[in-house]
Protein backbone atom coordinates (compact mmCIF):
# COMPACT_ATOMS: atom_id res chain seq x y z
CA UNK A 1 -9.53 -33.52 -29.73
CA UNK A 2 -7.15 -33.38 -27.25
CA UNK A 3 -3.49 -34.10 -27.58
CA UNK A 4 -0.89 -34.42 -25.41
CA UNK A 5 2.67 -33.78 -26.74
CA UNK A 6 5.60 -34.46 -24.64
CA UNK A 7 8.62 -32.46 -24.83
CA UNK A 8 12.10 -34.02 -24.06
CA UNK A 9 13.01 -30.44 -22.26
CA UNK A 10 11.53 -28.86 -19.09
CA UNK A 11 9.81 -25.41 -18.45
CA UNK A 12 13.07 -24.06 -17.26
CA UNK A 13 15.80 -25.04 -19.82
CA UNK A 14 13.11 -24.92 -22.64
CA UNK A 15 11.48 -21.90 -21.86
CA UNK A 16 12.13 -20.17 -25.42
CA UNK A 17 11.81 -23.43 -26.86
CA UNK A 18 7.78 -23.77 -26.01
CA UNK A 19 7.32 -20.39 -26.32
CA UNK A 20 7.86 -20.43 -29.89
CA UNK A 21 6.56 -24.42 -29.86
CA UNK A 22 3.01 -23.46 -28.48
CA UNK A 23 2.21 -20.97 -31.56
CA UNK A 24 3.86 -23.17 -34.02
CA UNK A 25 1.79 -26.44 -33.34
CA UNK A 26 -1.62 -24.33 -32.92
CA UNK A 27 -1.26 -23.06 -36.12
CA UNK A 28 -1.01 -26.23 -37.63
CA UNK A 29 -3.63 -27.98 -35.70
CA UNK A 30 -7.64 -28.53 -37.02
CA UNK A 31 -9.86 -26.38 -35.57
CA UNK A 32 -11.27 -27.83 -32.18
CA UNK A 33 -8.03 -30.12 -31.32
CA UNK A 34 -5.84 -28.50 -28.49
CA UNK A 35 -2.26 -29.08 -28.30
CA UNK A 36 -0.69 -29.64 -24.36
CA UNK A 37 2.98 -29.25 -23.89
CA UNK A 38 4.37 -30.42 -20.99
CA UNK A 39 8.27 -31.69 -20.20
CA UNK A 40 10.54 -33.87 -18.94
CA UNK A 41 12.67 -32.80 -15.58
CA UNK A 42 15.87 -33.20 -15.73
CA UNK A 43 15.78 -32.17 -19.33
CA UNK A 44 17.46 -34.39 -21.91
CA UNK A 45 20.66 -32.23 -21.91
CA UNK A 46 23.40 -34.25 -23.11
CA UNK A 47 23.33 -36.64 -26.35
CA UNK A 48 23.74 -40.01 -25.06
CA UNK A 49 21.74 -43.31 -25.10
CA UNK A 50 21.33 -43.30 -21.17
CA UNK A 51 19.86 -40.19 -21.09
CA UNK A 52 17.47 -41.26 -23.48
CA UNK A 53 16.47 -44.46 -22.27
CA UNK A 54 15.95 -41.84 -18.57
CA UNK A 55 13.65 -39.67 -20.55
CA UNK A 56 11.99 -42.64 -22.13
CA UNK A 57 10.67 -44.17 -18.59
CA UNK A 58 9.47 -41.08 -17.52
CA UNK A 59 8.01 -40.39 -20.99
CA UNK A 60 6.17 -43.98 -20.79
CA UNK A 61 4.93 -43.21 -18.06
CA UNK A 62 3.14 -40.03 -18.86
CA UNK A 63 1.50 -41.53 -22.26
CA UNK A 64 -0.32 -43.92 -19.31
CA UNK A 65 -1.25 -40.92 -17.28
CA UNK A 66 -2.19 -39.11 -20.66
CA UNK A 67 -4.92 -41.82 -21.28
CA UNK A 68 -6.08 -41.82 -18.06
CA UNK A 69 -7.04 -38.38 -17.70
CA UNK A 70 -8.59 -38.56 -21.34
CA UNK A 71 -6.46 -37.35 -23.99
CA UNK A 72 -6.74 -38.28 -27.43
CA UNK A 73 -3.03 -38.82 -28.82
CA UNK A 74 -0.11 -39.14 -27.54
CA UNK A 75 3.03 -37.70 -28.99
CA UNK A 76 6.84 -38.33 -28.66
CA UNK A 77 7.89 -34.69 -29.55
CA UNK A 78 11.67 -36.12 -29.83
CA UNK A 79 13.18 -37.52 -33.12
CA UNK A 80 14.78 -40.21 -31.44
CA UNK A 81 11.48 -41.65 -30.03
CA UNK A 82 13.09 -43.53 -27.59
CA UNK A 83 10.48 -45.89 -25.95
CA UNK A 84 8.04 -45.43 -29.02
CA UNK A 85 7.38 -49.26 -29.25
CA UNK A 86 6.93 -49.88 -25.41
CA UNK A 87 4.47 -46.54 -24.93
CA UNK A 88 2.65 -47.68 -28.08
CA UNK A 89 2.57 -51.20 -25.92
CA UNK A 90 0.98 -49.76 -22.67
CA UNK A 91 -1.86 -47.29 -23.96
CA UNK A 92 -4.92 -47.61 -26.56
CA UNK A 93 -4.31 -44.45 -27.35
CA UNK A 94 -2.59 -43.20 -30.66
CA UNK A 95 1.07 -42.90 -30.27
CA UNK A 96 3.00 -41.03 -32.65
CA UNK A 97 6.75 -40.81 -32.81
CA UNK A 98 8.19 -37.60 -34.14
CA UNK A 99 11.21 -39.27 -35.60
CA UNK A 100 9.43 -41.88 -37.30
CA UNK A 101 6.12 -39.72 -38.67
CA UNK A 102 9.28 -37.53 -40.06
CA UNK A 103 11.05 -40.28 -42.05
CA UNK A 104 7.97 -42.16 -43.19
CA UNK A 105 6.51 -38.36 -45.00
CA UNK A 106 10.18 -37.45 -45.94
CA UNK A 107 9.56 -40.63 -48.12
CA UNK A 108 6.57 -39.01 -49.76
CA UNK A 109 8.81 -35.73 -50.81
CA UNK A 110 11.30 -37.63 -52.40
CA UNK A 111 13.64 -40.51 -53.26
CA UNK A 112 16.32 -40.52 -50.89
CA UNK A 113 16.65 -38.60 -47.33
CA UNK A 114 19.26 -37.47 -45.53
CA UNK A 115 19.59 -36.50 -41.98
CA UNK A 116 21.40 -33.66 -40.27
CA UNK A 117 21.46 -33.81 -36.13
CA UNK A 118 22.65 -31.87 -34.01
CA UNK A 119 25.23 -33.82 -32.32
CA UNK A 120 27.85 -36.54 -33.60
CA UNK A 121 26.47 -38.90 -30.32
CA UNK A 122 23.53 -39.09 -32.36
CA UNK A 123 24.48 -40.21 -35.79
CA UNK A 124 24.51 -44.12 -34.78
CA UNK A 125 21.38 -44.01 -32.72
CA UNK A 126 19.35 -42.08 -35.86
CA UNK A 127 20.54 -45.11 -37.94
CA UNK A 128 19.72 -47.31 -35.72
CA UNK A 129 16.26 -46.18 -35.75
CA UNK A 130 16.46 -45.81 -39.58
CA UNK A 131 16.90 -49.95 -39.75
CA UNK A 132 14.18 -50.64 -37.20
CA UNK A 133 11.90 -48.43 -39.27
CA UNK A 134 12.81 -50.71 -42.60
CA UNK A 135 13.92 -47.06 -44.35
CA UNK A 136 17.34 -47.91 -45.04
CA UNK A 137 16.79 -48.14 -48.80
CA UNK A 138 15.53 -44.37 -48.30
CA UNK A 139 17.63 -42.65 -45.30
CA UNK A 140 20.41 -42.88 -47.56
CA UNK A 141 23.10 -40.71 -44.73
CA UNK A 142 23.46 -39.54 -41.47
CA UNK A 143 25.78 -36.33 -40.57
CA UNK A 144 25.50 -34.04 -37.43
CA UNK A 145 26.08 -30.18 -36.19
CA UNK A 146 28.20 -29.96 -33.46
CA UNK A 147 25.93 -29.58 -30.28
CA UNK A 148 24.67 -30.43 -26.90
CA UNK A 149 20.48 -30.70 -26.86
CA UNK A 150 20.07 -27.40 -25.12
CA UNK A 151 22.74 -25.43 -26.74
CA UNK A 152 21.26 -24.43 -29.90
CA UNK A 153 17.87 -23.23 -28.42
CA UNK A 154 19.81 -19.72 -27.87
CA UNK A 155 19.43 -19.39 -31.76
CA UNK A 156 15.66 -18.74 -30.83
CA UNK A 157 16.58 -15.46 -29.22
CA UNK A 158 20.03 -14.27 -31.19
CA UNK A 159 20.42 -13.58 -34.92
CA UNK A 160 23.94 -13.81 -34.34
CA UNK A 161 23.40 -17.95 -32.95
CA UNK A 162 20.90 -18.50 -35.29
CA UNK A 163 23.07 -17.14 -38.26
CA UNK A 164 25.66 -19.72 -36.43
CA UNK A 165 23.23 -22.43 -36.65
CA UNK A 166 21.88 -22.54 -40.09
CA UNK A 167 25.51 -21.64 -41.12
CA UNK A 168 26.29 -25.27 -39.53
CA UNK A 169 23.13 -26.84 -40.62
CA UNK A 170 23.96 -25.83 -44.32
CA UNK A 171 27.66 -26.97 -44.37
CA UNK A 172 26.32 -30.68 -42.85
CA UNK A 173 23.72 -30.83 -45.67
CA UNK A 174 25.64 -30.05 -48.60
CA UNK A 175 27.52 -32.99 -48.91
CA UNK A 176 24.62 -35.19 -48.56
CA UNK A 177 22.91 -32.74 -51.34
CA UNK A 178 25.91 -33.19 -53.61
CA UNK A 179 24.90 -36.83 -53.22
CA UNK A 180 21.93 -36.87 -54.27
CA UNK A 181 19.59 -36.14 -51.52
CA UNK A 182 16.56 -35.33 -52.45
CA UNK A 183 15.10 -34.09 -49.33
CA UNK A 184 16.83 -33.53 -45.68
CA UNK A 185 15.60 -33.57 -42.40
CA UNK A 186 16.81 -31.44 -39.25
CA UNK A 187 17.20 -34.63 -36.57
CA UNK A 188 15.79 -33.06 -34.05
CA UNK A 189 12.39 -30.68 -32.78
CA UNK A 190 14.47 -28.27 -31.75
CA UNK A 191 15.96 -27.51 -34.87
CA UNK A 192 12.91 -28.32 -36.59
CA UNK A 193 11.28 -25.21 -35.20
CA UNK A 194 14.03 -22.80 -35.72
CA UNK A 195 14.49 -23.28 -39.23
CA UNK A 196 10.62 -23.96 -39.59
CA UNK A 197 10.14 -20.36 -38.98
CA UNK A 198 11.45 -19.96 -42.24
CA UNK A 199 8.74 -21.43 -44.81
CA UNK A 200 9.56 -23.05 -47.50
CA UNK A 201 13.36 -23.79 -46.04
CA UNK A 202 16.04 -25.10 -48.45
CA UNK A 203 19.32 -25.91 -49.43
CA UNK A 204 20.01 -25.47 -53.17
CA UNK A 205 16.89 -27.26 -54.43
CA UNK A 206 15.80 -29.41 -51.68
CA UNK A 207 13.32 -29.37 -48.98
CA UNK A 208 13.96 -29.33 -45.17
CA UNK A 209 11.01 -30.86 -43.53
CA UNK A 210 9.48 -29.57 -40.59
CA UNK A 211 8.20 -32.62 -38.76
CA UNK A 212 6.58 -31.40 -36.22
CA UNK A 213 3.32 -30.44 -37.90
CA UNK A 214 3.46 -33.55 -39.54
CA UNK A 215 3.42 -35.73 -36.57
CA UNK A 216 0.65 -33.27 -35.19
CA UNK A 217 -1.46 -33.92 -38.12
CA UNK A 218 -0.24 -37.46 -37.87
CA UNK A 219 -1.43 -37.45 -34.60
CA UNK A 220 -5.02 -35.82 -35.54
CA UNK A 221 -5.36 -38.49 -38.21
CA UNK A 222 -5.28 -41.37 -36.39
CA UNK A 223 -7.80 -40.09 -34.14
CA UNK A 224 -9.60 -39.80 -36.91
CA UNK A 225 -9.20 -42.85 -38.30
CA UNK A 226 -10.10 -44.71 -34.66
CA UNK A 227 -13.10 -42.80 -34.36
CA UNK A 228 -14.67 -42.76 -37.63
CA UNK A 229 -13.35 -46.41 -39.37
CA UNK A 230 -11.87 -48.25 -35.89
CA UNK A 231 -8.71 -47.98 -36.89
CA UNK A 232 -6.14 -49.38 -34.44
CA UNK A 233 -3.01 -50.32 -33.50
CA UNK A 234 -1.96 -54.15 -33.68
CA UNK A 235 -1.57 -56.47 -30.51
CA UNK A 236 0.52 -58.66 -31.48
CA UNK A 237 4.50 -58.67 -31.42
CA UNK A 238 5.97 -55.48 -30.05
CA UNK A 239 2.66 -53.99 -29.28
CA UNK A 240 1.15 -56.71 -27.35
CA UNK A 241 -0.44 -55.13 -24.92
CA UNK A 242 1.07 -55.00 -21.42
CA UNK A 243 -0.84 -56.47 -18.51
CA UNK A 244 -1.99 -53.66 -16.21
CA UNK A 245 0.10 -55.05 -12.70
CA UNK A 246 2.98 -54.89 -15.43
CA UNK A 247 2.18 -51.63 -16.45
CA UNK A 248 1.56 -50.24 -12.76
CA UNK A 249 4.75 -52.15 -11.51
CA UNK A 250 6.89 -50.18 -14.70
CA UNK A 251 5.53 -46.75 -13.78
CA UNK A 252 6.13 -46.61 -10.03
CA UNK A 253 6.11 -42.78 -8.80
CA UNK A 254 7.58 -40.90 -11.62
CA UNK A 255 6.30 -37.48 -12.20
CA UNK A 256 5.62 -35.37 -14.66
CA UNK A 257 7.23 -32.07 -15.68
């Protein structure tokens, strides 16, 4: 099995990123699946819904290419999973949304979920996404660190950032503990790896979920599920199938990182 993850960073500003990514996701894959990381150049850098709908083309484009060239799965390894819907609507290929695998398993940990990003920009996309999702019973609140996409990976190398970072991380959960979340999620992969490295991760009583082996395994079950019971994805409303002229016309010459 062979799936193709796409980072929202590049090889450059995400270098200690992947390098603690690559390990993390091959340790949680089944034995015979490989796990590609590849990028997106320039880097989502800045938390802001034009640079995500940027990253989202390009990213569109690559789950196309990604099916072409025979990978199994395809997935968005960015909790906002901008463009989910439309890549899901241009490739037979399972698409899986880190953001959205996240929230749909936080559900099976617990009652109600709360989210901690890592920038304020982000708090009113995230609940966007929580509404489109139909979790809004569940995602109970929203509340954010304070920074900029790449800014936090230096936590990966310093004790002193990363001491920083869950320092911030813990102050932005405690409130939504106190009321009565049951289970929190880091909004982001980023984060999501640096406190993954820490099994087991909690505040007070309650789980922090890594997502990122979950949409892995997410990923490796619907293969699964396509190969061995035919299990795939709907085409009709949003994932209506594109035409292929539409599909080549979208894509133009974008290339990947």
């Amino acid at each position: 099995m062979r799936i193709f993850w796409q980072s929202y960073v590049d090889d450059v500003t995400g270098v200690d990123y992947w390098s603690h990514l690559r390990p993390h996701l091959d340790s949680a894959a089944l034995s015979g699946t490989t796990v590609e990381v590849f990028g997106i150049s320039p880097p989502n850098a800045y938390a802001h819904p034009l640079v995500e709908m940027r990253c989202a083309r390009q990213m569109i484009a690559n789950a196309v290419r990604a099916e072409e060239e025979g990978y199994d799965a395809f997935v968005v390894g960015h909790f906002q999973d901008a463009g989910l819907a439309e890549a899901r609507a241009a490739v037979d290929i399972p698409v899986i949304g880190l953001g959205e695998a996240t929230l749909l398993h936080a559900c099976t940990l617990g009652a109600q979920i709360g989210v901690v990003t890592i920038n304020p920009r982000f708090i009113a996309w995230i609940r966007r996404q929580v509404l489109a999702y139909g979790l809004s019973q569940r995602v109970v609140a929203v509340r954010a660190m304070v920074f900029e996409p790449g800014q936090i990976m230096a936590a990966f190398a310093d004790s002193a950032a990363y001491a920083s970072a869950q320092a911030q991380f813990r102050a932005e959960a405690a409130p939504l503990v106190a009321e009565g979340c049951d289970v929190l999620v880091s909004g982001g992969g980023i984060p999501m790896l640096l406190f993954g490295r820490e099994p087991g991760f909690r505040v007070g009583d309650v789980p922090v979920l890594d997502g990122l082996p979950v949409a892995l395994m997410a990923a490796e079950t619907a293969v699964r599920l396509k190969r061995q019971h035919g299990v795939s994805l709907s085409r009709t409303g949003d994932y209506a199938k594109a035409p292929p002229e539409v599909i080549a016309e979208f894509i133009g010459q974008p290339s990947r990182a």
